[in-house]
N, C-alpha and C. Protein backbone atom coordinates (compact mmCIF):
# COMPACT_ATOMS: atom_id res chain seq x y z
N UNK A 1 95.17 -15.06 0.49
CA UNK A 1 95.81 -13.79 0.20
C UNK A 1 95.92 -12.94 1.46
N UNK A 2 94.91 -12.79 2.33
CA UNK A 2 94.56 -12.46 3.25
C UNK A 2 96.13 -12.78 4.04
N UNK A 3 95.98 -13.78 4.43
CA UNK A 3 97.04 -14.71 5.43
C UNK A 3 98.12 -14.16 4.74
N UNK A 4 98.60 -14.34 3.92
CA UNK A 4 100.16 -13.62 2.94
C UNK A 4 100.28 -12.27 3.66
N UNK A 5 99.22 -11.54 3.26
CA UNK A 5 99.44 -10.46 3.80
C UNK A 5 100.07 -9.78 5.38
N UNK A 6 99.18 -10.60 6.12
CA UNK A 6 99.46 -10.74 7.66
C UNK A 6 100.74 -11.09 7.64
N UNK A 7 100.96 -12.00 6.99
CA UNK A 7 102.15 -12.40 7.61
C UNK A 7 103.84 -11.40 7.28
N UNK A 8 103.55 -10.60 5.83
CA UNK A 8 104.11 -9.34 5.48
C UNK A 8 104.52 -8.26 6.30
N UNK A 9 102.62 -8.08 6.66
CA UNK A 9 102.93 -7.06 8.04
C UNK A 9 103.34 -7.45 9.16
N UNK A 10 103.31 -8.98 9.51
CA UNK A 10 104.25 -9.16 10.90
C UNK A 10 105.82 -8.49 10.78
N UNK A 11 105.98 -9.32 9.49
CA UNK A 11 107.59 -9.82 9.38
C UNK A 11 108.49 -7.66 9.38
N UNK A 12 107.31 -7.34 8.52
CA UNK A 12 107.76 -5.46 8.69
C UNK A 12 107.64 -5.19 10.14
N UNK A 13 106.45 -5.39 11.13
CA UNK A 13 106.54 -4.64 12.53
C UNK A 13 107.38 -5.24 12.95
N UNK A 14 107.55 -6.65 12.96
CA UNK A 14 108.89 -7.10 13.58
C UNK A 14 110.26 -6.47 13.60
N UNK A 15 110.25 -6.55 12.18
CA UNK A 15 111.88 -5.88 11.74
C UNK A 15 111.70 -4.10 12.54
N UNK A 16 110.52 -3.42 12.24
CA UNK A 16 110.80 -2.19 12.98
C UNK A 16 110.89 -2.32 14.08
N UNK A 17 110.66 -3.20 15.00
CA UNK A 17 110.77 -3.23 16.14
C UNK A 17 112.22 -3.89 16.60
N UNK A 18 112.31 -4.64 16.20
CA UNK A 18 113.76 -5.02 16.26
C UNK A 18 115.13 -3.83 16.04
N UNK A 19 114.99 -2.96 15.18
CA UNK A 19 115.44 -2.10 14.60
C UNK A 19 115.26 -1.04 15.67
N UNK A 20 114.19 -0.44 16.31
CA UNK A 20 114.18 0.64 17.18
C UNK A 20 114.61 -0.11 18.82
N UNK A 21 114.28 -1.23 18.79
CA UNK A 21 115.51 -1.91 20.18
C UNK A 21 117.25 -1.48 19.85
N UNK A 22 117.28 -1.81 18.78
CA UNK A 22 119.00 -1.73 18.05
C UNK A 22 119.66 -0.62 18.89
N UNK A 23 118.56 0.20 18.00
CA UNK A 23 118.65 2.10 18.16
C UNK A 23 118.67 2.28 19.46
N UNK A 24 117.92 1.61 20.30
CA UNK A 24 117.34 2.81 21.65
C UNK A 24 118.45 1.92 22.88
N UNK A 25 119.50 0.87 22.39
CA UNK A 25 120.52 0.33 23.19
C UNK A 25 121.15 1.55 23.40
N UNK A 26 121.66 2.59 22.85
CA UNK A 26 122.92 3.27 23.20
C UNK A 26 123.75 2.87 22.04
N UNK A 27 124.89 3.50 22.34
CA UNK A 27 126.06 3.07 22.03
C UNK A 27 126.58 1.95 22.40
N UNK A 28 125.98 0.88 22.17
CA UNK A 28 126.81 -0.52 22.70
C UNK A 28 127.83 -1.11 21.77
N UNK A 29 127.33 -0.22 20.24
CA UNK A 29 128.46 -1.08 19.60
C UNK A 29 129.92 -0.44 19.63
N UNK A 30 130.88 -0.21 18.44
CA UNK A 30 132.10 0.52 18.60
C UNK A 30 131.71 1.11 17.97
N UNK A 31 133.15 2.29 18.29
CA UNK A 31 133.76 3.06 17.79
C UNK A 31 134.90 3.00 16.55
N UNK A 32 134.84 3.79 15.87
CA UNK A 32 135.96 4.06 14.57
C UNK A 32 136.24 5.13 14.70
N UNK A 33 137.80 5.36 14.21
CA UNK A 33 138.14 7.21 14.34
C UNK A 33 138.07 7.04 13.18
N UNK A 34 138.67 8.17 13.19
CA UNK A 34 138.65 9.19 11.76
C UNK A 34 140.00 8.58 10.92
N UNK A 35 140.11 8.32 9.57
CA UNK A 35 141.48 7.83 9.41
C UNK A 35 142.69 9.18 9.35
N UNK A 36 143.44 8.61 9.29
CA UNK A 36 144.54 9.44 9.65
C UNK A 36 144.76 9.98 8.14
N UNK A 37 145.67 10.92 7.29
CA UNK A 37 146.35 11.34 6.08
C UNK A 37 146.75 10.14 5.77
N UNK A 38 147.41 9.54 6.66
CA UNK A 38 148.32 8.08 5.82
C UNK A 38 147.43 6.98 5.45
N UNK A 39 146.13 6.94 5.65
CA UNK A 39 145.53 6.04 5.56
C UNK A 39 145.15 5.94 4.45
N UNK A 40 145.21 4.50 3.91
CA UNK A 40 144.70 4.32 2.66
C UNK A 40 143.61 3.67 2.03
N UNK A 41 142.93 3.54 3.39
CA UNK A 41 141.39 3.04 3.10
C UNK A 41 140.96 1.79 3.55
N UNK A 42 142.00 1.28 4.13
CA UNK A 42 141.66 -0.04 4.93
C UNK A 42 141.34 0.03 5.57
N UNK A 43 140.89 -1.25 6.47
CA UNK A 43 140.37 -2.07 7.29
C UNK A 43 140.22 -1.22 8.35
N UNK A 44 139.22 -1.39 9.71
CA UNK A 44 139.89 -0.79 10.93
C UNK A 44 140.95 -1.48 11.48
N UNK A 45 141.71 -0.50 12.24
CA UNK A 45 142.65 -1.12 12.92
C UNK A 45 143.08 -2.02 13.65
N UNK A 46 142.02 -2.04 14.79
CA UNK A 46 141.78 -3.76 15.43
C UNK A 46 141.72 -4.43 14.82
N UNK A 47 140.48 -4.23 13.73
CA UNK A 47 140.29 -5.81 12.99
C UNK A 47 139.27 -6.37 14.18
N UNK A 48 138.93 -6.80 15.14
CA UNK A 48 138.81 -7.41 16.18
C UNK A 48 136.92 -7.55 16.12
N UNK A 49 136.61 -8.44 15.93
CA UNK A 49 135.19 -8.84 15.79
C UNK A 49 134.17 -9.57 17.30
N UNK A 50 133.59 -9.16 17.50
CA UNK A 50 132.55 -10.33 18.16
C UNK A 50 131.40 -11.21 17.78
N UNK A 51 131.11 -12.32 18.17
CA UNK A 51 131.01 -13.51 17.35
C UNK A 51 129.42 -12.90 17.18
N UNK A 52 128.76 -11.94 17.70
CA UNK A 52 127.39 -11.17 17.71
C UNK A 52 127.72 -10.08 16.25
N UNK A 53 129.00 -10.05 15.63
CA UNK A 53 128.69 -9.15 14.28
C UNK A 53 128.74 -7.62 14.77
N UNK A 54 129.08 -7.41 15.87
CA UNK A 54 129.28 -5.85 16.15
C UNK A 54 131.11 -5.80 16.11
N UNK A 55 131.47 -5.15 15.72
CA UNK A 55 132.98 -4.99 15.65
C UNK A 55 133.23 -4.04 17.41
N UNK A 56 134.55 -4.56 17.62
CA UNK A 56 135.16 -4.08 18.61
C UNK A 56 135.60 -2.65 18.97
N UNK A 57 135.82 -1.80 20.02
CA UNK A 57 136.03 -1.12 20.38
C UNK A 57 137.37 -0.44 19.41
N UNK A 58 137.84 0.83 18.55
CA UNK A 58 139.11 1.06 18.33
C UNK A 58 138.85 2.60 18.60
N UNK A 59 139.94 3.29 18.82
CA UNK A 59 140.16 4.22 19.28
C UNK A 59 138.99 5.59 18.64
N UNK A 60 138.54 6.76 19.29
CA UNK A 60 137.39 7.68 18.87
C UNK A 60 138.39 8.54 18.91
N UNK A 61 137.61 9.20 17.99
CA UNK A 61 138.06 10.65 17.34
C UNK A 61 136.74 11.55 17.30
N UNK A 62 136.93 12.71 16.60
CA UNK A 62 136.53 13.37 16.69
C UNK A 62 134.58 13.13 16.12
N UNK A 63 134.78 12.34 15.11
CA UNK A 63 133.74 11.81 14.40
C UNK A 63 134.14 10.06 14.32
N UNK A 64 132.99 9.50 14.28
CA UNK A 64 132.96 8.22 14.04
C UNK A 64 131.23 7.68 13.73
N UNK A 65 131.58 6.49 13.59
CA UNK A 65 130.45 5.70 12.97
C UNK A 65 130.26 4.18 13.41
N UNK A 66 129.69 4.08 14.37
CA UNK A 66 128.75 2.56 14.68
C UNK A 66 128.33 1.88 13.74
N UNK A 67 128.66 0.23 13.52
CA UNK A 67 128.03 -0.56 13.44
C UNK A 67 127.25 -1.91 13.61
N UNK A 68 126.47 -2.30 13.65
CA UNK A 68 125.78 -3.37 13.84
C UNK A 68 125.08 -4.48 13.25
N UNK A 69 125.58 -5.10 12.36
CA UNK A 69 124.35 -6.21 11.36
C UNK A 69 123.53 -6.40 12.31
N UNK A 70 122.24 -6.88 11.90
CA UNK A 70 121.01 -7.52 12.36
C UNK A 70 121.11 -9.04 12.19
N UNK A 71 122.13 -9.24 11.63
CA UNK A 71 121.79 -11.12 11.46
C UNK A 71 123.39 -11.36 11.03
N UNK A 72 123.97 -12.63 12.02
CA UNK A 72 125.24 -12.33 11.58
C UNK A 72 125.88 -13.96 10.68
N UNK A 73 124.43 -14.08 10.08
CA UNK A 73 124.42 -15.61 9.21
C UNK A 73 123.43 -15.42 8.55
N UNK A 74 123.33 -15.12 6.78
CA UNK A 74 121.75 -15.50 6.21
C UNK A 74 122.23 -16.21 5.09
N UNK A 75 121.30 -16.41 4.53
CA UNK A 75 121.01 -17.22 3.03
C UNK A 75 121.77 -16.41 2.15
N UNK A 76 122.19 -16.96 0.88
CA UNK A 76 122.16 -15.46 -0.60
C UNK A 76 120.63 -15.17 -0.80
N UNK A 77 120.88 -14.21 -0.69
CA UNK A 77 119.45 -13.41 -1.19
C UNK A 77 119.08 -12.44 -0.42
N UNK A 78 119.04 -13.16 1.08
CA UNK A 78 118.46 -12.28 1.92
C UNK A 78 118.79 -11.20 2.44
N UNK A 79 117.86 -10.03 2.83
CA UNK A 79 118.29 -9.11 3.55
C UNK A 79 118.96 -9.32 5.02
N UNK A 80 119.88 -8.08 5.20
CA UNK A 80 120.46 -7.84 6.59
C UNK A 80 120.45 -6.14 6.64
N UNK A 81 120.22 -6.27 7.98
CA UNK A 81 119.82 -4.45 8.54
C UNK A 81 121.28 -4.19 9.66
N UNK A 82 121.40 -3.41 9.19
CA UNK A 82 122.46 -2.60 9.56
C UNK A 82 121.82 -1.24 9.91
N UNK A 83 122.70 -1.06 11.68
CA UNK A 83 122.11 -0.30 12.69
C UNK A 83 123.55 0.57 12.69
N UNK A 84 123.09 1.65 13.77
CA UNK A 84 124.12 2.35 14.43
C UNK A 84 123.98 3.93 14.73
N UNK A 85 125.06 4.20 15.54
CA UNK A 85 125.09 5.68 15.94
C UNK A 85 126.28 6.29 14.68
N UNK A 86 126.40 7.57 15.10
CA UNK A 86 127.15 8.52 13.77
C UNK A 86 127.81 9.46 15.20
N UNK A 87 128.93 10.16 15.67
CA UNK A 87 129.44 11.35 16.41
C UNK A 87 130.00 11.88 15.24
N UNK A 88 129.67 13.18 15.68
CA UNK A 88 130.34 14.31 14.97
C UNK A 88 130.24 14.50 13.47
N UNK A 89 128.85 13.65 13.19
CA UNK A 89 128.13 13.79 11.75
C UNK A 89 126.98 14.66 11.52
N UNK A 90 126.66 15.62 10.80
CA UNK A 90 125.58 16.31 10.77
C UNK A 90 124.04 15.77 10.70
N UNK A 91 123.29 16.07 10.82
CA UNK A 91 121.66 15.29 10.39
C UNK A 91 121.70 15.36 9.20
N UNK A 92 121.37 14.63 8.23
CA UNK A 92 121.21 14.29 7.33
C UNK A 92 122.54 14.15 6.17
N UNK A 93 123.63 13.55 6.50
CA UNK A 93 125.20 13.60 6.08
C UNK A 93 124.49 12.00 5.39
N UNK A 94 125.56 11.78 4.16
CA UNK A 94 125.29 10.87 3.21
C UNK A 94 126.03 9.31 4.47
N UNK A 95 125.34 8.15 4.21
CA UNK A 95 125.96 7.21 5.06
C UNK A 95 125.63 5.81 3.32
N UNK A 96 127.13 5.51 3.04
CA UNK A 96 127.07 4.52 2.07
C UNK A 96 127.50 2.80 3.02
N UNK A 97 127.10 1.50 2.50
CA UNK A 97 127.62 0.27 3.26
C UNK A 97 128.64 -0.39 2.13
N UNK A 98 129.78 -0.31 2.48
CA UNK A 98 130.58 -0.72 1.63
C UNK A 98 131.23 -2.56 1.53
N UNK A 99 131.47 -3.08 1.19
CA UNK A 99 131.96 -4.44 1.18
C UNK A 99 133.52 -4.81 0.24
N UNK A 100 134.28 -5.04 0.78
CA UNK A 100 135.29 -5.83 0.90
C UNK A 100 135.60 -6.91 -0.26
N UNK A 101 136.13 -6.46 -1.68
CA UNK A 101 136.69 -7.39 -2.39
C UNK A 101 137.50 -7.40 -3.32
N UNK A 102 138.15 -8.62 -3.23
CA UNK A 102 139.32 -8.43 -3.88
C UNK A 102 140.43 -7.11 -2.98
N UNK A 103 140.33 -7.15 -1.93
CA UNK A 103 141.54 -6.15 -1.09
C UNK A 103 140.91 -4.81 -1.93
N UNK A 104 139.73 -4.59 -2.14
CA UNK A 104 139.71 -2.80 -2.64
C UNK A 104 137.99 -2.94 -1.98
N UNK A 105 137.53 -1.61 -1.10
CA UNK A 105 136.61 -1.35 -0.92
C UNK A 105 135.65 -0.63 -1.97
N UNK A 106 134.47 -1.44 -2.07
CA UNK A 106 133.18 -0.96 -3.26
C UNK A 106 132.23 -0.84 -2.24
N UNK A 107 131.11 0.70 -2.97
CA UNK A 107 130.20 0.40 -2.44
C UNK A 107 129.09 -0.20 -3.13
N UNK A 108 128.10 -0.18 -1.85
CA UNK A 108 126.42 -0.98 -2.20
C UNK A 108 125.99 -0.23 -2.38
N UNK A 109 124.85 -0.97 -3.20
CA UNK A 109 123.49 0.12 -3.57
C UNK A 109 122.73 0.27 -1.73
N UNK A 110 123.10 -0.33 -1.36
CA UNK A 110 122.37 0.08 0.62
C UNK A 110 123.32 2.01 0.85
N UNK A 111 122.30 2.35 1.01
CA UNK A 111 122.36 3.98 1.40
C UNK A 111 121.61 4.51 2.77
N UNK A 112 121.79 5.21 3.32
CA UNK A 112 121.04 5.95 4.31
C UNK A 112 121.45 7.30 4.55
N UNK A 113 120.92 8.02 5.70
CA UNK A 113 121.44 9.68 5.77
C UNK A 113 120.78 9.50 7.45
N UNK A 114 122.26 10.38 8.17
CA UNK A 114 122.12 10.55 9.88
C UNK A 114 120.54 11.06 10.05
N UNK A 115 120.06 10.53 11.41
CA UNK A 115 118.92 10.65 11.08
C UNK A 115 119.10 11.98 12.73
N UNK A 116 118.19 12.47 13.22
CA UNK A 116 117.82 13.35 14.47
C UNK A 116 118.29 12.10 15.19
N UNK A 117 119.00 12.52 16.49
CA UNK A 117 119.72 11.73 17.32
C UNK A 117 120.61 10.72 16.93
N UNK A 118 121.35 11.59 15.30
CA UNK A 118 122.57 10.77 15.16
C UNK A 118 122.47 9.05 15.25
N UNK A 119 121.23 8.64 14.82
CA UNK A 119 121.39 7.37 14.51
C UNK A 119 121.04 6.71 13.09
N UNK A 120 121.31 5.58 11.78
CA UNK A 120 120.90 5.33 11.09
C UNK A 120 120.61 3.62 10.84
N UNK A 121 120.17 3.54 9.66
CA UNK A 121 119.49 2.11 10.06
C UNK A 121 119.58 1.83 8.18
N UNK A 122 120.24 0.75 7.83
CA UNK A 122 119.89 0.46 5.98
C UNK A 122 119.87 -0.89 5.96
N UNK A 123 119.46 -0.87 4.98
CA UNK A 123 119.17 -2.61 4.55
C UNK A 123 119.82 -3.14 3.36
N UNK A 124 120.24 -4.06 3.43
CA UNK A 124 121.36 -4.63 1.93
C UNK A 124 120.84 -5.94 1.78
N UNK A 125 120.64 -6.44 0.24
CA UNK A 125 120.42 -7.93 0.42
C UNK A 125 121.85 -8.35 -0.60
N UNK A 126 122.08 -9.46 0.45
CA UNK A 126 123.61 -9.96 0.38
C UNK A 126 123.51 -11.38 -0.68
N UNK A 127 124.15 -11.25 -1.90
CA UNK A 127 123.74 -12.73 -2.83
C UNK A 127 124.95 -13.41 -3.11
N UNK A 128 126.76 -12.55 -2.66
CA UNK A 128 127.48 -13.79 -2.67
C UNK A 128 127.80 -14.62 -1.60
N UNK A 129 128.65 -15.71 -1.86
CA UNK A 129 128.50 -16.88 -0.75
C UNK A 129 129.66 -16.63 -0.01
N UNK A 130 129.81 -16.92 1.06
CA UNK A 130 130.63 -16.67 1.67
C UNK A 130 130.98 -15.72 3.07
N UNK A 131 132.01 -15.01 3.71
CA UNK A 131 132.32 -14.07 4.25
C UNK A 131 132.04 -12.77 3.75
N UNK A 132 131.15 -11.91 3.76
CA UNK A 132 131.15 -10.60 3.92
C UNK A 132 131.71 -9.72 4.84
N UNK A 133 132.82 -8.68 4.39
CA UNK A 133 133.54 -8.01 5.41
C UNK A 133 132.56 -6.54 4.98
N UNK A 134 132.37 -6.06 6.01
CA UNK A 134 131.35 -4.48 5.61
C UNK A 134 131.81 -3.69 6.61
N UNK A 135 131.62 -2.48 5.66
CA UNK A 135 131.46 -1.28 6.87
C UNK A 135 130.63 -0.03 6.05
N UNK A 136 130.33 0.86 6.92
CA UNK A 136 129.44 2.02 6.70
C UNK A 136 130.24 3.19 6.98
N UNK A 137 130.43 3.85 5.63
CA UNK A 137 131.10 5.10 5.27
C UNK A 137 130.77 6.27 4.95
N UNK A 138 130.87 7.44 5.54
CA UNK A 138 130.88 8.45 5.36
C UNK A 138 131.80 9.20 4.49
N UNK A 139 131.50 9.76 3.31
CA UNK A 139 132.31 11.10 2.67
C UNK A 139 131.61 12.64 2.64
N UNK A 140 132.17 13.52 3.43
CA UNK A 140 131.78 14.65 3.15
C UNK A 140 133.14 16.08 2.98
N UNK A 141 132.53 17.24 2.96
CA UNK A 141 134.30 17.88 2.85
C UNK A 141 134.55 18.28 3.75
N UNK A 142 134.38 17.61 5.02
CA UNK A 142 135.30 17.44 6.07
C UNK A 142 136.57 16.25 5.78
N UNK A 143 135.84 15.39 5.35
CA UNK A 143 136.88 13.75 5.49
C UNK A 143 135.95 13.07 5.25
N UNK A 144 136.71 11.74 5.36
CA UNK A 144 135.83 10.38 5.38
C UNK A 144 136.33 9.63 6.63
N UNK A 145 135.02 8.79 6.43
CA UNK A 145 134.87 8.61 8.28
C UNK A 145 134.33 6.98 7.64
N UNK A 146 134.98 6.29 8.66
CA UNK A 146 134.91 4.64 8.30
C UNK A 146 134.34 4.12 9.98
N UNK A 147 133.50 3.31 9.66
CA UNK A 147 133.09 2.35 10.43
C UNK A 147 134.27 1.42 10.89
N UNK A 148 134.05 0.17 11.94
CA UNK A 148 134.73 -0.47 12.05
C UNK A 148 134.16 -1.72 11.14
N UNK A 149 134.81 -2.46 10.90
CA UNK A 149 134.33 -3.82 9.95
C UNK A 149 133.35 -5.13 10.24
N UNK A 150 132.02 -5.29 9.88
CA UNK A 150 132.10 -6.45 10.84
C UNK A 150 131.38 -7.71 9.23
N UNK A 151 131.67 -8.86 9.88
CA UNK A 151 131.37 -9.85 8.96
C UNK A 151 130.01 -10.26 9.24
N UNK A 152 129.44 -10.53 7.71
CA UNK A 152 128.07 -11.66 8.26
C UNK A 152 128.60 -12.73 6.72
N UNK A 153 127.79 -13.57 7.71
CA UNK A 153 128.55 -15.27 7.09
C UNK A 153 127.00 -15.46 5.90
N UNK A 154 127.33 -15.74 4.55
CA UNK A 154 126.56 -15.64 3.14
C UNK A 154 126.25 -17.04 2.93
N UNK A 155 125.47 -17.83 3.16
CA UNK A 155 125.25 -19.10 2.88
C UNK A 155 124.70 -19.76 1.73
């Protein structure tokens, strides 16, 4: 029981530690603007992925939203942590992780809120098979503010 345990608390300091490396990179991942009036809720604009699960650079605006999976291949079942920065979001502004289906965006029960130094961190456990397209969304009554998209592969 003992040993179970240990090995619990590795697998948690690990993940926090992994998680405050994420954080304390900077801004390495992208940027998302703000969508425009015409926008109707899609995709980011690039589209444009790196094979590391951070989505590509698309144009900044005034506010935007970073993201980052932590694992960009797991099992069904397992968790994935999702990192990132927030511009031009207040401390504590609602942050939902949304997923991609059937061409209409739903969200997850994965939630978080901007944390002091504009960064947040949630966890989702992913159980269908396949491609997951995600992003992390903001609604407040300013606007809504979209992440750029990135995939993790559902095995």
């Amino acid at each position: 029981m003992t040993s179970v345990l240990r090995h619990r608390y590795g697998r948690v300091l690990g993940s926090g530690i992994l998680c405050a490396a994420l954080l304390s990179g900077g801004t390495a991942g992208a940027f998302a603007a703000s969508p425009s009036p015409t926008d109707n809720g899609s995709a980011s604009p690039t589209g444009d992925k790196s094979p590391t699960g951070t989505a590509s650079p698309s144009p900044t605006g005034k506010t935007s939203i970073t993201v980052t999976a932590g694992k960009s291949s797991v099992k069904a079942g397992d968790m994935v942590t999702f990192t990132g920065r927030t511009k031009g979001l207040k401390v504590g502004s609602p942050l939902v992780l949304q997923h991609e289906k059937n061409g209409k965006w739903t969200a997850l029960k994965a939630t978080a809120k901007v944390k002091t130094g504009n960064s947040y961190a949630l966890a989702a456990k992913l159980n269908t098979k396949g491609d997951e397209h995600l992003r992390v969304a903001s609604v407040t009554k300013e606007g809504k503010v979209f992440s750029p998209t990135v995939t993790v592969k559902v095995n």
